[in-house]
N, C-alpha and C. Protein backbone atom coordinates (compact mmCIF):
# COMPACT_ATOMS: atom_id res chain seq x y z
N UNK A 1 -3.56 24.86 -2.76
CA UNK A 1 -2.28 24.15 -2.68
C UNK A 1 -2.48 22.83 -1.95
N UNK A 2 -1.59 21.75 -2.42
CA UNK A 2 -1.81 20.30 -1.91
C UNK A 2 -0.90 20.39 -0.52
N UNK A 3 -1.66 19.30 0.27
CA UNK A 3 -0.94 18.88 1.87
C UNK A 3 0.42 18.87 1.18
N UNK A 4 1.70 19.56 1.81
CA UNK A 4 2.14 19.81 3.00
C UNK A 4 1.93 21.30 2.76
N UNK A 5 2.16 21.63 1.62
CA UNK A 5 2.11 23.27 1.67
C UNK A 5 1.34 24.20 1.84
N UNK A 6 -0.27 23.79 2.45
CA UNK A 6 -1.06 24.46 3.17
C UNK A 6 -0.64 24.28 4.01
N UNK A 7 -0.24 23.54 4.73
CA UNK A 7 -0.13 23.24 6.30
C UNK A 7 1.13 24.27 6.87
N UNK A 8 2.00 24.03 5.62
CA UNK A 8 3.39 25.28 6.25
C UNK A 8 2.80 26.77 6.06
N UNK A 9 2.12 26.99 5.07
CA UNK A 9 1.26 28.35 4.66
C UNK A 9 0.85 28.88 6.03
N UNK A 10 -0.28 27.59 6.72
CA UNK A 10 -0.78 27.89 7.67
C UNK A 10 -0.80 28.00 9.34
N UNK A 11 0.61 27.71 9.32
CA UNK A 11 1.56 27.27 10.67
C UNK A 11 0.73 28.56 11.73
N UNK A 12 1.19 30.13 11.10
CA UNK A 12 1.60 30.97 12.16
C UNK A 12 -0.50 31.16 12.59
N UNK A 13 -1.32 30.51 11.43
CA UNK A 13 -2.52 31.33 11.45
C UNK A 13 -3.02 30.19 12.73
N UNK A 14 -2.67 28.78 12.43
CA UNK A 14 -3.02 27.53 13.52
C UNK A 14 -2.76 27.59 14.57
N UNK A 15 -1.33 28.17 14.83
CA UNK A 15 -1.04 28.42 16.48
C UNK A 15 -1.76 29.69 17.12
N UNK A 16 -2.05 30.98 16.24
CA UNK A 16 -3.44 31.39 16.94
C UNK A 16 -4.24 30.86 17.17
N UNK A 17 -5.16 30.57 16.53
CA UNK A 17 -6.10 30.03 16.62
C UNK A 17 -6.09 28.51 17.80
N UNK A 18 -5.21 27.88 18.09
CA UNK A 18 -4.96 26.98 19.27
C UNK A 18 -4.92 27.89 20.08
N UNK A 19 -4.18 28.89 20.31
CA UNK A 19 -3.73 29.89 21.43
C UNK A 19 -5.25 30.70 21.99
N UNK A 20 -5.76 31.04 21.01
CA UNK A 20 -7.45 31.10 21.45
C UNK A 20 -8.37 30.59 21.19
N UNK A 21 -8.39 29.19 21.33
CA UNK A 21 -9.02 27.64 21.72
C UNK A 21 -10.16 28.19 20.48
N UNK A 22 -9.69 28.63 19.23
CA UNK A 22 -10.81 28.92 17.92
C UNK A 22 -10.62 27.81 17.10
N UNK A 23 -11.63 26.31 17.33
CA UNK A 23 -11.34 25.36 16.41
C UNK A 23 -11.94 25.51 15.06
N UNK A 24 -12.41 27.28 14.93
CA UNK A 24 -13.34 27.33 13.52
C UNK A 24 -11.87 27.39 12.60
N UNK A 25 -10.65 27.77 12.81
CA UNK A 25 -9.70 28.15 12.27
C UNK A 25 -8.37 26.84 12.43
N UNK A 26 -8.38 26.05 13.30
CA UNK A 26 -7.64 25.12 13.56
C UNK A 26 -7.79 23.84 12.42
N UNK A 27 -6.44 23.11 12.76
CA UNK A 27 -6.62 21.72 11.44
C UNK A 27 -7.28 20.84 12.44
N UNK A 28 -8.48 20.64 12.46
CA UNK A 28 -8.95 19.17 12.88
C UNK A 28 -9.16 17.79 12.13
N UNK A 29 -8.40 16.99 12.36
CA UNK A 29 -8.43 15.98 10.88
C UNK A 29 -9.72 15.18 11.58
N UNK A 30 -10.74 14.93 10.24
CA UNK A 30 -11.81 14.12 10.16
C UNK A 30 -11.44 12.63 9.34
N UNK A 31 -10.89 13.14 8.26
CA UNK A 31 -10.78 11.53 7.72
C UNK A 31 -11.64 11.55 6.51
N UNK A 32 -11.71 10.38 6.01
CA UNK A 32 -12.36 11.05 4.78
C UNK A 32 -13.64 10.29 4.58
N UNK A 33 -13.92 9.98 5.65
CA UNK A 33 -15.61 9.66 6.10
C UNK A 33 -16.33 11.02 6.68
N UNK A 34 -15.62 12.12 6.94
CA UNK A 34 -16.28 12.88 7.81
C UNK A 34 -17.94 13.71 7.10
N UNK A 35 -17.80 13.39 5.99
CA UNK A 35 -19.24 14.03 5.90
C UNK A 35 -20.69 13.11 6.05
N UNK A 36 -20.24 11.75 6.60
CA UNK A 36 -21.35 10.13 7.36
C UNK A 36 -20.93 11.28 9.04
N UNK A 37 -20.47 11.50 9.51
CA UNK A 37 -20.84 12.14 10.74
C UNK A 37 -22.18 12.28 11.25
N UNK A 38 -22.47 12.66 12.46
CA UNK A 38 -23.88 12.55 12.46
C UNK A 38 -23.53 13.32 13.55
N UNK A 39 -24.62 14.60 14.11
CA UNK A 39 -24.28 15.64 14.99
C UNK A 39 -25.31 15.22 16.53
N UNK A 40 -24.16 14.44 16.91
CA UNK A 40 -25.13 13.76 18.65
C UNK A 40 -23.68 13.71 19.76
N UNK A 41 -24.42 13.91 20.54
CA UNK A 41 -23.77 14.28 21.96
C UNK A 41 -22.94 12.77 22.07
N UNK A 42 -21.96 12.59 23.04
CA UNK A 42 -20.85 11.33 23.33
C UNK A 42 -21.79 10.42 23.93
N UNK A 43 -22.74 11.26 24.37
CA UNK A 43 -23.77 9.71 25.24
C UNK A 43 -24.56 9.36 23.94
N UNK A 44 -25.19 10.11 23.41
CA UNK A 44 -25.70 9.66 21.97
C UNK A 44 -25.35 8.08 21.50
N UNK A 45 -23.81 8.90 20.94
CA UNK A 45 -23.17 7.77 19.90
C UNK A 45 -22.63 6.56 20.90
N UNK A 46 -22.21 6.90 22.64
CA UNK A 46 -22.34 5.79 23.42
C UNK A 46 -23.44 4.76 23.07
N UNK A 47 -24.51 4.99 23.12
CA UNK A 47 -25.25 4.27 23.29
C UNK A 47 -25.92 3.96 21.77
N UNK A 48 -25.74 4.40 20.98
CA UNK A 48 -26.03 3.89 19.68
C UNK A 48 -24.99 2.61 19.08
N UNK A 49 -23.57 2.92 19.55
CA UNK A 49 -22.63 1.52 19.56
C UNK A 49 -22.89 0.13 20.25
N UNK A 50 -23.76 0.72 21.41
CA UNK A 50 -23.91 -0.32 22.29
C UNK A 50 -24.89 -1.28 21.59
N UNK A 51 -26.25 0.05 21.55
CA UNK A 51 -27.16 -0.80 20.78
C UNK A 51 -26.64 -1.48 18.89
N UNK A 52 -26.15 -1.05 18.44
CA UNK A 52 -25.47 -2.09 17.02
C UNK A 52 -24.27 -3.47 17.81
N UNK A 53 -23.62 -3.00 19.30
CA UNK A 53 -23.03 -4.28 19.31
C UNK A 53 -24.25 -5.46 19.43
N UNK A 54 -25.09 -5.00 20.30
CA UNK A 54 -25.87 -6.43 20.62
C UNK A 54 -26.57 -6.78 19.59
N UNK A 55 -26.76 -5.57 18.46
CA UNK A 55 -27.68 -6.35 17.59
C UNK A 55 -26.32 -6.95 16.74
N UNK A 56 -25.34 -7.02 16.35
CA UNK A 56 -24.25 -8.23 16.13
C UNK A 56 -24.23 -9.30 16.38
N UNK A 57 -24.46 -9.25 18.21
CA UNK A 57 -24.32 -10.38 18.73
C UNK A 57 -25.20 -11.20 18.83
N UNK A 58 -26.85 -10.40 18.11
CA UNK A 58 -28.11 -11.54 17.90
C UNK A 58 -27.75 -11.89 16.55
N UNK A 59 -27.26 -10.97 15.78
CA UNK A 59 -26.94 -11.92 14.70
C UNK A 59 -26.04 -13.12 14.52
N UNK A 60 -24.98 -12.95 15.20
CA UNK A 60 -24.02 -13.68 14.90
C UNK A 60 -24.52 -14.99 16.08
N UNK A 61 -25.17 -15.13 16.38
CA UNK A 61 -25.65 -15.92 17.74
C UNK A 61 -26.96 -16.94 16.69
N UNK A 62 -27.79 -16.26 15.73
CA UNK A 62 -28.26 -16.68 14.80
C UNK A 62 -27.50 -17.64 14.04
N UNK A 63 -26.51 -17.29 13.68
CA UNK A 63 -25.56 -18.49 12.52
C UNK A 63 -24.37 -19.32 13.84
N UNK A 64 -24.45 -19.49 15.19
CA UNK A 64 -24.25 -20.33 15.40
C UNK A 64 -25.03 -21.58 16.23
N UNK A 65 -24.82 -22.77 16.12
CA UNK A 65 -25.52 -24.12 16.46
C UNK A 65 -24.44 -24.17 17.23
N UNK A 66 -25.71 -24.77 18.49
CA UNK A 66 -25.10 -25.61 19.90
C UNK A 66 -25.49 -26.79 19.39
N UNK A 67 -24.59 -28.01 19.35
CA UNK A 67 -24.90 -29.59 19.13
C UNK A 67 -24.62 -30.15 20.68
C-alpha cells in the first residue's frame, strides 16, 4: 500500500516499537539517496566533510586571480 496508508496501517505497530527504543521496526526516513550511505561512525563522516571542504577551497582558490 502507498504512503499514507501504510503509515495509518502501521501507527499502533510504530509506537511499540518507539516505546522499546526497536528502530528495526520504527519509520526512519532516509530519503531517497539512502542506499549512497556509507556505514562510518559521526567522527568518520566529521572528518571526511572537512577533508572535501578544503579540497573545494583548493579548488575554487585555483580559478581565482589576485591582480
Amino acid at each position: 500500500a502507498a504512503y499514507p496508508h501504510i503509515h495509518h496501517m502501521t501507527k499502533q505497530l510504530r509506537k511499540a516499537a518507539a516505546q522499546a527504543n526497536d528502530p528495526q521496526v520504527m519509520s526512519l526516513w532516509a530519503g531517497q539517496g539512502y542506499r549512497l550511505a556509507k556505514d562510518m561512525s559521526a567522527g568518520e563522516i566529521v572528518r571526511l566533510l572537512v577533508e572535501e571542504v578544503w579540497e573545494t577551497i583548493e579548488q575554487i582558490n585555483g580559478f581565482i586571480t589576485y591582480d
